[in-house]
Protein backbone atom coordinates (compact mmCIF):
# COMPACT_ATOMS: atom_id res chain seq x y z
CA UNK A 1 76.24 29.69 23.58
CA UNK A 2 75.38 28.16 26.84
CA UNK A 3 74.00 31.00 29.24
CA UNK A 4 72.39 30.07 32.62
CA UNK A 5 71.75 26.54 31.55
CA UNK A 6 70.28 24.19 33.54
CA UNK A 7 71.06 20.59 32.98
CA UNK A 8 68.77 17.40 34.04
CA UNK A 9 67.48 14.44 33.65
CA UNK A 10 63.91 14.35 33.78
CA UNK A 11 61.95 11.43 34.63
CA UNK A 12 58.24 12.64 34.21
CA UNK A 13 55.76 10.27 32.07
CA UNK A 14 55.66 13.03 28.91
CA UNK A 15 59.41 13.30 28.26
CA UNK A 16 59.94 9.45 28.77
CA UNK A 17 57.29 9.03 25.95
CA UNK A 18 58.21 11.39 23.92
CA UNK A 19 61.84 10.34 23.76
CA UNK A 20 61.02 6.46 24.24
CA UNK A 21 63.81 6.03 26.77
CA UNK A 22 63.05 5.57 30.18
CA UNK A 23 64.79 9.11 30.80
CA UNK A 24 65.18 12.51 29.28
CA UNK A 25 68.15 14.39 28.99
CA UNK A 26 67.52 17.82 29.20
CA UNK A 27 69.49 21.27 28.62
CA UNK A 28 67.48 24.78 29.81
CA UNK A 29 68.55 27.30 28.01
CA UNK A 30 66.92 31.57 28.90
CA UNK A 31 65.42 31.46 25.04
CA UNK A 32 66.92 34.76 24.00
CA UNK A 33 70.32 32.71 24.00
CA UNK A 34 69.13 30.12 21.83
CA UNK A 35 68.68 30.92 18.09
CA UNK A 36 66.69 27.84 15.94
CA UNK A 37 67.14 27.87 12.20
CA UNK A 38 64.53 26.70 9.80
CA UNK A 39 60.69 25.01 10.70
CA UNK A 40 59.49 22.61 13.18
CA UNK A 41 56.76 20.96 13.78
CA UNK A 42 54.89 21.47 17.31
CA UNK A 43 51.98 19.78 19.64
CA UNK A 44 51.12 20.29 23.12
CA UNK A 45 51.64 17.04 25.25
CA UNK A 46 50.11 18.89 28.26
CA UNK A 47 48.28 21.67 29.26
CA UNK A 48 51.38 23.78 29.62
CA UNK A 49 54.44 22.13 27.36
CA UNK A 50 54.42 22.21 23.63
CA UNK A 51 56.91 19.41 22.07
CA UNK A 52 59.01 20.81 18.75
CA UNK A 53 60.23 18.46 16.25
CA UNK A 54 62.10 18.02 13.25
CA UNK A 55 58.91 17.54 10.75
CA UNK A 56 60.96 15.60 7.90
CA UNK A 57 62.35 13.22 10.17
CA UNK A 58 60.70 13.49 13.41
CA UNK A 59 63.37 13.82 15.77
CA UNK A 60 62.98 15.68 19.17
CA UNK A 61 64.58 18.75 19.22
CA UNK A 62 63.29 20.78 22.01
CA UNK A 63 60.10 21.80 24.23
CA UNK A 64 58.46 25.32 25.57
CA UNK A 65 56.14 25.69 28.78
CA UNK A 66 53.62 28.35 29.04
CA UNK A 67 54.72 28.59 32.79
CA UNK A 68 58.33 29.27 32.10
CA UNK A 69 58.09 31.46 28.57
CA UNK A 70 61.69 32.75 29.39
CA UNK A 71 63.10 29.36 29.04
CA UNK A 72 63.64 26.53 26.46
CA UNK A 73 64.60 22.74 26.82
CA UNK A 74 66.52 21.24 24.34
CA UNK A 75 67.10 17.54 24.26
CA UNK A 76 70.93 16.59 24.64
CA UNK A 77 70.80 14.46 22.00
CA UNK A 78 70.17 17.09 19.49
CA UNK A 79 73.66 18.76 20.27
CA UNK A 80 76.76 17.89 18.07
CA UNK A 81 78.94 18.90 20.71
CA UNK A 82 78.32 17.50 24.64
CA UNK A 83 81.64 18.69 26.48
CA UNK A 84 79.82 21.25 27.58
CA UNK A 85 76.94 19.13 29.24
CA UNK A 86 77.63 18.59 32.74
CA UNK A 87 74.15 17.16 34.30
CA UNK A 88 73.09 18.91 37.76
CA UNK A 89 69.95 16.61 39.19
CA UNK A 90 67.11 14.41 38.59
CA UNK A 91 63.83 15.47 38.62
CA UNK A 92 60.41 13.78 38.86
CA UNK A 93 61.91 10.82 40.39
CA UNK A 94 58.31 9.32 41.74
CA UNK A 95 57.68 8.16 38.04
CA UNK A 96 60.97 6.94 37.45
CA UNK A 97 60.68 3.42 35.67
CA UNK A 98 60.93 0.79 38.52
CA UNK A 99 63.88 -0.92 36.35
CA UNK A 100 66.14 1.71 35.79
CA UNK A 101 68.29 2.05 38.30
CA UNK A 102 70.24 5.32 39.22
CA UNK A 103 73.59 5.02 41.20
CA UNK A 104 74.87 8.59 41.20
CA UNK A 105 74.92 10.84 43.85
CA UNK A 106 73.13 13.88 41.74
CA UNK A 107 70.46 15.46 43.91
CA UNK A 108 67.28 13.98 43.09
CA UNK A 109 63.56 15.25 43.04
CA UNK A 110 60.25 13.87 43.97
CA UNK A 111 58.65 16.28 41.14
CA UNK A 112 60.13 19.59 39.43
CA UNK A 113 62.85 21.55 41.22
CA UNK A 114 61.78 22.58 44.35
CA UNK A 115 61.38 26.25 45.03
């Protein structure tokens, strides 16, 4: 169930990485909404966000921050349904990859969403 979600694309040097693409698709779900069946493995990639993953296969499957514990980002790709995905904006577009060029008019963000 899709409540409050916030849909982006996120451009920042950890989810690039981690998803080895030049962008990260992302879906914000509040985390009461979300319920995640069976083990995953975890590691922090900063000092705030701690990855999940699938640990037979390795696949992304979604992230936490300790400065939004409300909230959990899943990766779009881990959805078997995406009619519901509708991104909103880009975000952390000073460390989008030089070649990778965006023609869309979706707002777009120096850093995180602006307060």
């Amino acid at each position: 169930t899709c409540i409050s979600a916030i849909y982006s694309y996120c451009n920042c040097t950890n989810c690039r990485k981690h998803d080895a693409a030049p962008v990260m698709l992302v879906v914000v779900f509040e985390k009461n909404s979300v319920k995640i069946k069976g083990e995953t493995a975890q590691y922090y990639s900063s000092t705030q966000g701690c990855r999940h993953f699938c640990p037979v296969c390795g696949s992304s499957l979604f992230f936490t921050f300790d400065t939004s514990p409300k909230n959990i980002d899943m990766t779009a790709g881990v959805f078997e349904r995406s009619d519901f995905i509708e991104h909103t904006h880009r975000l952390h577009m000073s460390r989008a990859l030089n070649f990778f060029k965006v023609d869309d008019d979706l707002p777009k963000y120096k850093e995180g969403l602006e307060k």
